[in-house]
C-alpha atoms as a PDB file:
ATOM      1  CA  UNK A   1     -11.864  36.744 -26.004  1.00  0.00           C
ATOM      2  CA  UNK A   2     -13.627  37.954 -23.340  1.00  0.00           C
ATOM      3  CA  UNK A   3     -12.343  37.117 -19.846  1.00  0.00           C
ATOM      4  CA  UNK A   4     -15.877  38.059 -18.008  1.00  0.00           C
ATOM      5  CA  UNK A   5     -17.455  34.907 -20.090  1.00  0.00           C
ATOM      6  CA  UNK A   6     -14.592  32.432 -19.535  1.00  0.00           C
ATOM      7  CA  UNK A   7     -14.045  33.763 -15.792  1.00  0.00           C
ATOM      8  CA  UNK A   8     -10.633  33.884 -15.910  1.00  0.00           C
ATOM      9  CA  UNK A   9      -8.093  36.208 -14.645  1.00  0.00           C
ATOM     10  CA  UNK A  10      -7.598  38.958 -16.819  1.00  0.00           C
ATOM     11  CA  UNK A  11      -3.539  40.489 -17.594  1.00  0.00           C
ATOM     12  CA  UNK A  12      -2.042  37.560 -16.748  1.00  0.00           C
ATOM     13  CA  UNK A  13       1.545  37.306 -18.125  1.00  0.00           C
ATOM     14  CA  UNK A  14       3.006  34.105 -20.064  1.00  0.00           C
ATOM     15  CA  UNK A  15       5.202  33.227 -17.022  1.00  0.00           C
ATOM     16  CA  UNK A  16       2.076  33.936 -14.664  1.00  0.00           C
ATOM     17  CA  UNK A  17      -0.271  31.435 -16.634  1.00  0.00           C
ATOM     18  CA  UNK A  18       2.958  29.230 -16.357  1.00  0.00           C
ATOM     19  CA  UNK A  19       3.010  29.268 -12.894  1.00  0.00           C
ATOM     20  CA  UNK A  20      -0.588  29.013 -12.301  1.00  0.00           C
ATOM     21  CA  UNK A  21      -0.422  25.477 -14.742  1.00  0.00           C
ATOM     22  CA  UNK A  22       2.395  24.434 -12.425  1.00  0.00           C
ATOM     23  CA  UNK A  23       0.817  24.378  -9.324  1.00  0.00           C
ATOM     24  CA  UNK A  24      -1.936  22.748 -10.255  1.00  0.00           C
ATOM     25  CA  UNK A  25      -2.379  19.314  -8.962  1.00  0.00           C
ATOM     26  CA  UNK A  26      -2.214  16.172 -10.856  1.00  0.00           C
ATOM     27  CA  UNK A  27      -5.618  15.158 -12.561  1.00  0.00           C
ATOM     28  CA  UNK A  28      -6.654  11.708 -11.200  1.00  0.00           C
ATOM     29  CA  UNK A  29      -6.175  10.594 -14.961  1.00  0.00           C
ATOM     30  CA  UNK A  30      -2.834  10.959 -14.209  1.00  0.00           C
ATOM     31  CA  UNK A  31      -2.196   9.779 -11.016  1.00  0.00           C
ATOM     32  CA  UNK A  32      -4.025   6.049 -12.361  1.00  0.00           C
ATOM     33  CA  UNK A  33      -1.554   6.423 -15.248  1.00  0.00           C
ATOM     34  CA  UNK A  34       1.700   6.786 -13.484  1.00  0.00           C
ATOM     35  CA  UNK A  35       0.543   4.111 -11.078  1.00  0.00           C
ATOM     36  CA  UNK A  36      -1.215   1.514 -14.029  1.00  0.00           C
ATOM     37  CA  UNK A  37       2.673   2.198 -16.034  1.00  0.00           C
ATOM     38  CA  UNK A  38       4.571   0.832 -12.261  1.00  0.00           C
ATOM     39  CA  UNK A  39       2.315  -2.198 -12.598  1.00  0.00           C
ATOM     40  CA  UNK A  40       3.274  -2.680 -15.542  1.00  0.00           C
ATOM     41  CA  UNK A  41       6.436  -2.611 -15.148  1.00  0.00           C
ATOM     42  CA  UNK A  42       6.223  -5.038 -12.338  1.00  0.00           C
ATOM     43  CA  UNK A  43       4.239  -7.218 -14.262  1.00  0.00           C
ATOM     44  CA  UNK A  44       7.332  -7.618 -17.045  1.00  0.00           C
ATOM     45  CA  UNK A  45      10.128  -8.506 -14.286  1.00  0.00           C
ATOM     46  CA  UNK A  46      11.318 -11.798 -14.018  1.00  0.00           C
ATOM     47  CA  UNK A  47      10.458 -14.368 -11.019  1.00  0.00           C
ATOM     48  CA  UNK A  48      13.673 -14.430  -9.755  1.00  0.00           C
ATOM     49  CA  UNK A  49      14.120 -10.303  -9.376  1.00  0.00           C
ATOM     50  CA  UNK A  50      10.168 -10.757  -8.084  1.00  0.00           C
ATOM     51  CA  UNK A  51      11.585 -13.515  -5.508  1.00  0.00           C
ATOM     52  CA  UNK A  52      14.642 -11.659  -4.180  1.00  0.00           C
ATOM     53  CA  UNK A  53      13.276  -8.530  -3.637  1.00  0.00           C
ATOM     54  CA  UNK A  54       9.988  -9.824  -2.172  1.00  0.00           C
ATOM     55  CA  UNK A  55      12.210 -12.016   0.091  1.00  0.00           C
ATOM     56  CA  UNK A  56      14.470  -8.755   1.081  1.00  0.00           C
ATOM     57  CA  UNK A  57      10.761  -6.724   1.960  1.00  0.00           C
ATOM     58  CA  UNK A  58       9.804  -9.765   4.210  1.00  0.00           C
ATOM     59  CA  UNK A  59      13.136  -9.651   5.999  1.00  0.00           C
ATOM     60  CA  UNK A  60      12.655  -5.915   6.576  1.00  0.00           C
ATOM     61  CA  UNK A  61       9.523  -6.150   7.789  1.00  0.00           C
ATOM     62  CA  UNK A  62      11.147  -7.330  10.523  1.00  0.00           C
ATOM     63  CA  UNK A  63      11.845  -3.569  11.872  1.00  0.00           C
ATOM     64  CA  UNK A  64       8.217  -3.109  12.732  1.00  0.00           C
ATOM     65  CA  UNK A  65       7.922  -5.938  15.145  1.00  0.00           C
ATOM     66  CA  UNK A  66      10.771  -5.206  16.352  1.00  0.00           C
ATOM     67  CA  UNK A  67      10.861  -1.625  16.860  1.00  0.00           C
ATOM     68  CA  UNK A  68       7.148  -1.830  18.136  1.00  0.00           C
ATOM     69  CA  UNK A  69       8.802  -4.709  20.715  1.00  0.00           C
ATOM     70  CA  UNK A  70      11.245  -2.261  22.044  1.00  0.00           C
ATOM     71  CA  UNK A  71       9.067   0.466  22.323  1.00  0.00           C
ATOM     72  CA  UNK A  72       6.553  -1.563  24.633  1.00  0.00           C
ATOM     73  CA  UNK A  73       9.029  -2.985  26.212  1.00  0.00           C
ATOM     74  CA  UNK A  74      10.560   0.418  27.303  1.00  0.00           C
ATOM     75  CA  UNK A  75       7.845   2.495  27.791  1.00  0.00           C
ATOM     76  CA  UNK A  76       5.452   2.524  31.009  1.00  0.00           C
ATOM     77  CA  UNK A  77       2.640  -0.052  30.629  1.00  0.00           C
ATOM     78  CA  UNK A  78       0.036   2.637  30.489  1.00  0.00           C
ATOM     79  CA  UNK A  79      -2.959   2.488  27.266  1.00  0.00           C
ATOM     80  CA  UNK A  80      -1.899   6.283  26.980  1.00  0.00           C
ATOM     81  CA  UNK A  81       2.201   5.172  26.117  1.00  0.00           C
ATOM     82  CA  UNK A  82       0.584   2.678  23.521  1.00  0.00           C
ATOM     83  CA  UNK A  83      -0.345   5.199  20.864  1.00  0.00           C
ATOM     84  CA  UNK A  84       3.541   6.259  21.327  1.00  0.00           C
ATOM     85  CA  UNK A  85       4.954   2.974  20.863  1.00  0.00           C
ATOM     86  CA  UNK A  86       2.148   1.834  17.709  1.00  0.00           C
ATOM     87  CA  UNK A  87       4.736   4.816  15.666  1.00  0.00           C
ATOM     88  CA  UNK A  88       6.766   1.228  15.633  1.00  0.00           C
ATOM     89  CA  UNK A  89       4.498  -0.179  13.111  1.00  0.00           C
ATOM     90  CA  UNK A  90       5.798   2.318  10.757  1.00  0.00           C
ATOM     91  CA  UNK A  91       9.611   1.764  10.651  1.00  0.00           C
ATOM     92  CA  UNK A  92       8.822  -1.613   8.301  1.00  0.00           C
ATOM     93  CA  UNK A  93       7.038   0.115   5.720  1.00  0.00           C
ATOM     94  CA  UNK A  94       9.195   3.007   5.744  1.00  0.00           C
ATOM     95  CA  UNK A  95      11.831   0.821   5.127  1.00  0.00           C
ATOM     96  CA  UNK A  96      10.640  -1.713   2.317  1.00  0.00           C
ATOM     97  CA  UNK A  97       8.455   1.277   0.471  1.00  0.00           C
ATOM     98  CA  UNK A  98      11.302   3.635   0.312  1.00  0.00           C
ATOM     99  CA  UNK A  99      13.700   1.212  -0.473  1.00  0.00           C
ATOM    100  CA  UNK A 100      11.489  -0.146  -3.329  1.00  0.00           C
ATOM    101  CA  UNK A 101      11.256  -3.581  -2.265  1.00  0.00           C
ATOM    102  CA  UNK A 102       8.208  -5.599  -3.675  1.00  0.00           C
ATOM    103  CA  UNK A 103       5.508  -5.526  -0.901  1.00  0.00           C
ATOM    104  CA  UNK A 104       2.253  -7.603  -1.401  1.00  0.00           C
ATOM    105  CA  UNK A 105      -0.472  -5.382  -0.602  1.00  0.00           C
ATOM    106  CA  UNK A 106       1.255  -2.609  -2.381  1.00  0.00           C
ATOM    107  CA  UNK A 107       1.261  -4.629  -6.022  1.00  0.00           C
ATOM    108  CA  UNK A 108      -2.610  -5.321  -4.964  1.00  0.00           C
ATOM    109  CA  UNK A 109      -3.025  -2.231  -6.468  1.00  0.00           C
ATOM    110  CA  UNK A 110      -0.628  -1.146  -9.345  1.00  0.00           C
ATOM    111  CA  UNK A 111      -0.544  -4.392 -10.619  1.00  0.00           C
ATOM    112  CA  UNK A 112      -4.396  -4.360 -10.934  1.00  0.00           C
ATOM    113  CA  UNK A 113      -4.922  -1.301 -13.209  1.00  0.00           C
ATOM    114  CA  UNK A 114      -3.037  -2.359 -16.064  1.00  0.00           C
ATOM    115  CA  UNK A 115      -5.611  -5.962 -15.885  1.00  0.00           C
ATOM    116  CA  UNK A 116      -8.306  -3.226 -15.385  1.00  0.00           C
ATOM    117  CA  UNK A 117      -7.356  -1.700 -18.812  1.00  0.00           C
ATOM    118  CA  UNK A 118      -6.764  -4.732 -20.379  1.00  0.00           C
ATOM    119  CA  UNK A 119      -8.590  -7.899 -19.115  1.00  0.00           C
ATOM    120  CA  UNK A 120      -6.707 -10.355 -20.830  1.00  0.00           C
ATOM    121  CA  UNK A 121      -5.909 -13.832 -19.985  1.00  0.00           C
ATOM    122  CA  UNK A 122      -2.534 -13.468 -20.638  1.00  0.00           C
ATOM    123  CA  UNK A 123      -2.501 -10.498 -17.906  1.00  0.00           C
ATOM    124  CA  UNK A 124      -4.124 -12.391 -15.474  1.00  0.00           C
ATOM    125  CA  UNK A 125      -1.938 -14.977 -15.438  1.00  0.00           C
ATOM    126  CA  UNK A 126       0.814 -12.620 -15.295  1.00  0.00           C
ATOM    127  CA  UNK A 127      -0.640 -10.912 -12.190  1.00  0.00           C
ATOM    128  CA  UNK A 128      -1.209 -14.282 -10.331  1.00  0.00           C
ATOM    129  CA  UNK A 129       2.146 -15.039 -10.942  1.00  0.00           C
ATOM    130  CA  UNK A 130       3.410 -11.889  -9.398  1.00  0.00           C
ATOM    131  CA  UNK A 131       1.081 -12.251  -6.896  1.00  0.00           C
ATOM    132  CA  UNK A 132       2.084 -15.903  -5.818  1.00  0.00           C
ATOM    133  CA  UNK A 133       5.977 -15.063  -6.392  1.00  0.00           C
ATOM    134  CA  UNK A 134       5.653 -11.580  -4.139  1.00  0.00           C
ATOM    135  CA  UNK A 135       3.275 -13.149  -1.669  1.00  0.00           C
ATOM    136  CA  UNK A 136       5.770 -16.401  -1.066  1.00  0.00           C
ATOM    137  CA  UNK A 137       8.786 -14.027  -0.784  1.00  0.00           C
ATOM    138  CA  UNK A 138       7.441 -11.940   1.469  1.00  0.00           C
ATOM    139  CA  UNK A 139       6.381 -14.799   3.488  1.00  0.00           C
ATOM    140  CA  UNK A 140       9.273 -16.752   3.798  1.00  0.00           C
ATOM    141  CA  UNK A 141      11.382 -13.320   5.140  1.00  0.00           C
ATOM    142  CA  UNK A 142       8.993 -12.778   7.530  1.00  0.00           C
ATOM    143  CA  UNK A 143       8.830 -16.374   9.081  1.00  0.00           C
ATOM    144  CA  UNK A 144      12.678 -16.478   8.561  1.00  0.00           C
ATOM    145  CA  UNK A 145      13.343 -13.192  10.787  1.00  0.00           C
ATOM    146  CA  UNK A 146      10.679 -14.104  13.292  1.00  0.00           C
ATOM    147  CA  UNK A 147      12.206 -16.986  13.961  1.00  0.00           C
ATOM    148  CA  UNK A 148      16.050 -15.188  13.880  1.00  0.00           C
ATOM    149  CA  UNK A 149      14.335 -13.288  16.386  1.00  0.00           C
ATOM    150  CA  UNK A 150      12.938 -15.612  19.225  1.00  0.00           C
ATOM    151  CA  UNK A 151      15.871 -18.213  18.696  1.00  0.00           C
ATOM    152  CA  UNK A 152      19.256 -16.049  18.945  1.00  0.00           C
ATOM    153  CA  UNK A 153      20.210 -13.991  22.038  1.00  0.00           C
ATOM    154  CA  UNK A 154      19.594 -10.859  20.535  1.00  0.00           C
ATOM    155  CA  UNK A 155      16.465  -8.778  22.861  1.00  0.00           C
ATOM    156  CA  UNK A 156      16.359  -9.195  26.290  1.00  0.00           C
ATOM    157  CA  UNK A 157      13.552 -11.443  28.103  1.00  0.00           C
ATOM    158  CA  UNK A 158      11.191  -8.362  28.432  1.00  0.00           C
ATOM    159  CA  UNK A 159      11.203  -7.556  25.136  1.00  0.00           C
ATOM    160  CA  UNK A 160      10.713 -11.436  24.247  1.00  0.00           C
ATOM    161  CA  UNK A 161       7.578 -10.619  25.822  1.00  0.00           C
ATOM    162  CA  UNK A 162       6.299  -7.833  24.294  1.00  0.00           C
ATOM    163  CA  UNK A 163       6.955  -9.431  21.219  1.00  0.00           C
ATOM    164  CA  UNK A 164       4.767 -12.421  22.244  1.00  0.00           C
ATOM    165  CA  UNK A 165       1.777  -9.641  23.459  1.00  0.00           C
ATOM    166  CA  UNK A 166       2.141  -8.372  20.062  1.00  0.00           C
ATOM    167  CA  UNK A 167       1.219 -11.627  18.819  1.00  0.00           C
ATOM    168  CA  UNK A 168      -1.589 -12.034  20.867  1.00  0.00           C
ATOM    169  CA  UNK A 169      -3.100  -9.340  19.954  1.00  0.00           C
ATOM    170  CA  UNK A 170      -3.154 -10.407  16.698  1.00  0.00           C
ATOM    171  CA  UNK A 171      -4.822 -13.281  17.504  1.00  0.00           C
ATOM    172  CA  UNK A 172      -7.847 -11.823  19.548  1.00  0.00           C
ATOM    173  CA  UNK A 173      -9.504 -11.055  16.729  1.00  0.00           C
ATOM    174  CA  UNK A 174     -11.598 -14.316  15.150  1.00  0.00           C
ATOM    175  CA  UNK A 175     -11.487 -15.615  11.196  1.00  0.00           C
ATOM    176  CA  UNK A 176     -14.369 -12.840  10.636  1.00  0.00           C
ATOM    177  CA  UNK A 177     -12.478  -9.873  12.175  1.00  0.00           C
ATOM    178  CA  UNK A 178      -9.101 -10.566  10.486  1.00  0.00           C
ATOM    179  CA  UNK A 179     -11.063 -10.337   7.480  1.00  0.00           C
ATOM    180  CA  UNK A 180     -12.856  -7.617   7.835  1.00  0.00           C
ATOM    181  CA  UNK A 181     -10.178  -5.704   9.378  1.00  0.00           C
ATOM    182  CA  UNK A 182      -7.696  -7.229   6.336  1.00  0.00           C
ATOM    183  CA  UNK A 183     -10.445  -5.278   4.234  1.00  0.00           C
ATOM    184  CA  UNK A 184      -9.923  -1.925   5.858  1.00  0.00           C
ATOM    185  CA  UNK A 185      -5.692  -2.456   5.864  1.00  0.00           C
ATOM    186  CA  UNK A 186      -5.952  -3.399   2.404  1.00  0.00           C
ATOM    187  CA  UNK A 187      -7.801  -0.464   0.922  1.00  0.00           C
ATOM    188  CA  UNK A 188      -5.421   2.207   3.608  1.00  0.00           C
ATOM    189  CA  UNK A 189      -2.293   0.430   1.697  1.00  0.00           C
ATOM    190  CA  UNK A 190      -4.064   1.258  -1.281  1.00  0.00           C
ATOM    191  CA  UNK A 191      -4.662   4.947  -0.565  1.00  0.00           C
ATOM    192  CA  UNK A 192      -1.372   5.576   0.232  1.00  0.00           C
ATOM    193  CA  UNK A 193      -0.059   4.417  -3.002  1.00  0.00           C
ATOM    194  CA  UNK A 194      -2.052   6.455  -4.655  1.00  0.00           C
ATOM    195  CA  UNK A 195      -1.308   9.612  -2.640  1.00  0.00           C
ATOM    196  CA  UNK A 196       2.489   9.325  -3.105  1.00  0.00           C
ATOM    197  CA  UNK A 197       2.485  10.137  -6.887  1.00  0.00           C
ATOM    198  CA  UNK A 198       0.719  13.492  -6.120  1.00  0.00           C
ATOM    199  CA  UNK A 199       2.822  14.243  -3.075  1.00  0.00           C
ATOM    200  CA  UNK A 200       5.994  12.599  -4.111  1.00  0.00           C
ATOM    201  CA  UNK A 201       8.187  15.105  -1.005  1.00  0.00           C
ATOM    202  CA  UNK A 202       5.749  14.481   1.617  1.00  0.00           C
ATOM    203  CA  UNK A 203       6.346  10.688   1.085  1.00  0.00           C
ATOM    204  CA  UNK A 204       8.012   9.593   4.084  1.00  0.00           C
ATOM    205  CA  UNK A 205       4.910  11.536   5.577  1.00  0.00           C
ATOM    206  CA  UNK A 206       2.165   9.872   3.695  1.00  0.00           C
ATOM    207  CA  UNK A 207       3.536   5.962   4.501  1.00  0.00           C
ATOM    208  CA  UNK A 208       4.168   7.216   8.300  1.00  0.00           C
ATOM    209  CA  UNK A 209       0.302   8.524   8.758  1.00  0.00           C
ATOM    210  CA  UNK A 210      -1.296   5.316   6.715  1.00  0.00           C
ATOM    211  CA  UNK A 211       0.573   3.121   8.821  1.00  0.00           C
ATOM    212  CA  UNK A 212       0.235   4.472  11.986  1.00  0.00           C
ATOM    213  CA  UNK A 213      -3.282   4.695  11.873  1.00  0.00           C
ATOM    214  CA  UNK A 214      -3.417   0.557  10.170  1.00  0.00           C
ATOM    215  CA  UNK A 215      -1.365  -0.023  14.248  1.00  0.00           C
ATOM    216  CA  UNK A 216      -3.844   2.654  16.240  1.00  0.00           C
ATOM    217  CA  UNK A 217      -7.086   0.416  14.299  1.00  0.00           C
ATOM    218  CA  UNK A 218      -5.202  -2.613  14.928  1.00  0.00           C
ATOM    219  CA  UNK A 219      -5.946  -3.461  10.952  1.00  0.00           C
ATOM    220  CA  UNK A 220      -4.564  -7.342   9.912  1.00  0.00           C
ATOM    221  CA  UNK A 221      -1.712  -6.913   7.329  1.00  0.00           C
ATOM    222  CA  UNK A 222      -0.596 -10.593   5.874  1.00  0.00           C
ATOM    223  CA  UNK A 223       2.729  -9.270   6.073  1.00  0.00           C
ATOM    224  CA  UNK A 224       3.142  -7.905   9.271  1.00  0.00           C
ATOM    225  CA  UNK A 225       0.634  -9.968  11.215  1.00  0.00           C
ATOM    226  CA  UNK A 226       2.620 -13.400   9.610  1.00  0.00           C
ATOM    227  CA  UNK A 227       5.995 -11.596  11.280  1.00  0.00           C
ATOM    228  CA  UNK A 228       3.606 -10.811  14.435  1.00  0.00           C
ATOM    229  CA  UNK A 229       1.870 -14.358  14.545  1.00  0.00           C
ATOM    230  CA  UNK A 230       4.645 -16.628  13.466  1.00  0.00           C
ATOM    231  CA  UNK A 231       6.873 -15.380  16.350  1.00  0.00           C
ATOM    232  CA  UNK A 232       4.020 -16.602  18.617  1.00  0.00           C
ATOM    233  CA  UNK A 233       3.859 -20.534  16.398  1.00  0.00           C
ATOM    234  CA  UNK A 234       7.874 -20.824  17.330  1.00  0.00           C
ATOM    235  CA  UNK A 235       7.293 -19.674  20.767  1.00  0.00           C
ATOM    236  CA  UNK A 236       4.830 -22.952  20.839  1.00  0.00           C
ATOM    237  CA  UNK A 237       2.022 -20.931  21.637  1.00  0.00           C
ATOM    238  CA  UNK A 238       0.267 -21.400  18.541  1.00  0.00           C
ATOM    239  CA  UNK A 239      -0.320 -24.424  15.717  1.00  0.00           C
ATOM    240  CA  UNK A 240       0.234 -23.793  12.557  1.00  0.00           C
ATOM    241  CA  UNK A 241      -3.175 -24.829  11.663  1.00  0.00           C
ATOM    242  CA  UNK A 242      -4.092 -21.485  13.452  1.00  0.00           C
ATOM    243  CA  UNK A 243      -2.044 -19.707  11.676  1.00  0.00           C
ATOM    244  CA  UNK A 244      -3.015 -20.502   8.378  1.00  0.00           C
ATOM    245  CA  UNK A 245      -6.967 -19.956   8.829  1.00  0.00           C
ATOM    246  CA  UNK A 246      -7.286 -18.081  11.472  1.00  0.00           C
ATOM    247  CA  UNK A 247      -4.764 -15.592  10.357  1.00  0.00           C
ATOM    248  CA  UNK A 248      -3.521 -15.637   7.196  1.00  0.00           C
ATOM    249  CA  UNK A 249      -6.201 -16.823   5.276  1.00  0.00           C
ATOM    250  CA  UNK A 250      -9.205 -14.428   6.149  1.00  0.00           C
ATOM    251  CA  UNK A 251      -6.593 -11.653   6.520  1.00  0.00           C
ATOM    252  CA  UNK A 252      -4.974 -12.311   2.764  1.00  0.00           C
ATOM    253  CA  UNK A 253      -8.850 -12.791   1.611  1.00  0.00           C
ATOM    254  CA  UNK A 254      -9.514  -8.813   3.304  1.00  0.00           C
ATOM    255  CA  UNK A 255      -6.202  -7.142   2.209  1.00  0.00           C
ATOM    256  CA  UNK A 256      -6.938  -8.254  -1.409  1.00  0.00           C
ATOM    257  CA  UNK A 257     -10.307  -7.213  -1.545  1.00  0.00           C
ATOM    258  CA  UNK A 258      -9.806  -4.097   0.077  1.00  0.00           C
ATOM    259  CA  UNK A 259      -6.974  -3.285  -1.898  1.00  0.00           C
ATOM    260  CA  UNK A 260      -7.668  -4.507  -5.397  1.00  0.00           C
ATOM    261  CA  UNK A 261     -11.544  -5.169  -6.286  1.00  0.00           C
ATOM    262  CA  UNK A 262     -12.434  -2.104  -3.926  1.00  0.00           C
ATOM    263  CA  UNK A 263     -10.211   0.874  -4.474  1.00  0.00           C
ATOM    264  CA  UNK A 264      -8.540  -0.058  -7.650  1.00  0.00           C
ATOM    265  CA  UNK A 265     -12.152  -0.846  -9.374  1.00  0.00           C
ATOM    266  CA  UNK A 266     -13.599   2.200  -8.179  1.00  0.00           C
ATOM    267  CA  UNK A 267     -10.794   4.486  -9.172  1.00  0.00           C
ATOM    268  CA  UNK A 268     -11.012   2.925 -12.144  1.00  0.00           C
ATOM    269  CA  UNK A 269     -14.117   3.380 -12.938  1.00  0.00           C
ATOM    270  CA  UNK A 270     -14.006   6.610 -11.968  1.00  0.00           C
ATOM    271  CA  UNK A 271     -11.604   7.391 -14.637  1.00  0.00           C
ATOM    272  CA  UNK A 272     -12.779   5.521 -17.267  1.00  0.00           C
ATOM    273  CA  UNK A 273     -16.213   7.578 -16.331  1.00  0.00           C
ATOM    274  CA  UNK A 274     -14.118  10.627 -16.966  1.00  0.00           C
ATOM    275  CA  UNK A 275     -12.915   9.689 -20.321  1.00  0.00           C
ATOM    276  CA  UNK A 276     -14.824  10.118 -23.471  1.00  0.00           C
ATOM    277  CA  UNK A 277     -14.592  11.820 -26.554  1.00  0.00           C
ATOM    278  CA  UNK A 278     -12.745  15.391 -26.789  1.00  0.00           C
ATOM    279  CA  UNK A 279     -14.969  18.469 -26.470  1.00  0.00           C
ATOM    280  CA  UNK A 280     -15.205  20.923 -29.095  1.00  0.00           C
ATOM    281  CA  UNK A 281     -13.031  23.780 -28.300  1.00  0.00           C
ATOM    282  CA  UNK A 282     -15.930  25.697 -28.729  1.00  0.00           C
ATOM    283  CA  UNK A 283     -17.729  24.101 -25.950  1.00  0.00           C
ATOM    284  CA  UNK A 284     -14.814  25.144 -23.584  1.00  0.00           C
ATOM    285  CA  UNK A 285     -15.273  28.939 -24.467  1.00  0.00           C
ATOM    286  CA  UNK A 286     -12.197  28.873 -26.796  1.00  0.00           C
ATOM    287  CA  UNK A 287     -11.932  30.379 -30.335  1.00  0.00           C
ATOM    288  CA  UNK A 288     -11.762  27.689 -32.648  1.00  0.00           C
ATOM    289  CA  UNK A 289      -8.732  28.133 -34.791  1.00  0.00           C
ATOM    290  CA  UNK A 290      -9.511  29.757 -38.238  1.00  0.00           C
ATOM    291  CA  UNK A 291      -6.697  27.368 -40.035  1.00  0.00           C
ATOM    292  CA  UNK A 292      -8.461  24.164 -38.708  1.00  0.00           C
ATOM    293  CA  UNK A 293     -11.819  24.941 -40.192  1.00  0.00           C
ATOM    294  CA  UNK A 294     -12.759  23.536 -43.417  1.00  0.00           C
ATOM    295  CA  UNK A 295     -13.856  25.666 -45.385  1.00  0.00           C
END
């Protein structure tokens, strides 16, 4: 075959076509497979693995508040020292994502392809039940530690503060910002997950620049912002009424969209737009094997 029509490389060895097949990156077919087979898998564990480990990811959570706390509370109160101390936000997700703990927003994602694929109603129900189990766990870790955290003597009274101005924050924004921010936080989670497949070494990288930017844009997380806001309910700064819809509702409403029926439909569609029938070997500028045709 001539190499001038198919523009390839000409005297290229076995092992150098190897290599060259090697370092090619994964196709996005098979990036939304890997990630469509972990929702799967999460879809077919039981409640009670779903509840422990969703309660052990709220509980670590925990490490972002409280490493951003420290940081603020130790650093100069400058804006510029700020962007230092939002590398806090990280230690959380570093944490629960590494140590493969179930985190909401990230089965927002990989448990919505394999629904994509297969809209069934026995799927759906199975996702709303992770959903609702993962959701609750993580929840009741992260109003469990926030209140570990304001009750026993642990931080030091300037700290106590800078975990109440973290809070605060938090609860600037109105109903309408939480959700729109929730969108953009939602559909950053999202990217990451599907980054790590392809860059499975640089993973400690990958959650550590999502994240950081989600603090920098002051994005709503449910997770982290319930750690974040709660502290401030048990402080008796806040009702609980105010938590609920000013926080967590819009921002659950944002994460989900921006995480599920954004980026997981479009990447979906975007491979299913890919698929089709396979093309003729002759159409690829192959030679058609002379055993395979009829004669």
């Amino acid at each position: 075959m001539d190499t001038h029509k198919t523009g390839k490389t000409p005297d290229l060895s076995p092992k150098e076509k190897h290599e060259v097949e090697k370092s090619q990156p994964p196709r996005a077919a098979v990036l939304h497979e890997i990630i469509r087979t972990q929702g799967d898998q999460e879809l077919e564990r039981s409640i009670a693995a779903l509840w422990w480990s969703a309660l052990a990811a709220g509980l670590t959570m925990g490490l972002s508040l409280m490493a951003m706390g420290l940081l603020n509370s130790r650093l100069p109160d400058d804006e510029g020292f700020k962007v230092i101390a939002s590398f806090g936000y990280c230690a959380g997700f570093l944490a629960v994502i590494l140590a493969r703990q179930q985190l909401f927003t990230e089965n927002t994602l990989t448990a919505v392809l394999p629904i994509m694929s297969k809209p069934t109603l026995g799927n759906f129900g199975r996702l709303l039940r992770l959903w609702s189990v993962v959701l609750f766990g993580n929840l009741c870790g992260t109003l469990l530690v926030a209140y570990v955290m304001l009750e026993l003597p642990i931080f030091d009274s300037k700290t106590d503060v800078a975990f109440l101005d973290i809070g605060r924050k938090v609860m600037e924004n109105h109903p309408s910002q939480m959700f729109a921010k929730g969108i953009i936080s939602g559909w950053m989670i999202a990217t990451m997950v599907w980054m790590i497949p392809s860059m499975e070494s640089a993973k400690m990288w990958i959650i550590i620049l999502i994240t950081y930017f989600m603090a920098l844009g002051d994005f709503t997380h449910i997770v982290v912002g319930s750690l974040e806001v709660s502290y401030l309910v048990f402080a008796g700064e806040l009702p609980w009424k105010d938590f609920w819809l000013v926080f967590a509702g819009p921002t659950l409403v944002g994460n989900i969209i921006g995480g599920s029926f954004i980026f997981a439909l479009i990447s979906h569609a975007q491979i299913r737009s890919e698929s089709g029938p396979p093309k003729n070997t002759a159409d690829q500028g192959e030679e058609p094997d002379p055993q395979k045709i009829k004669k």
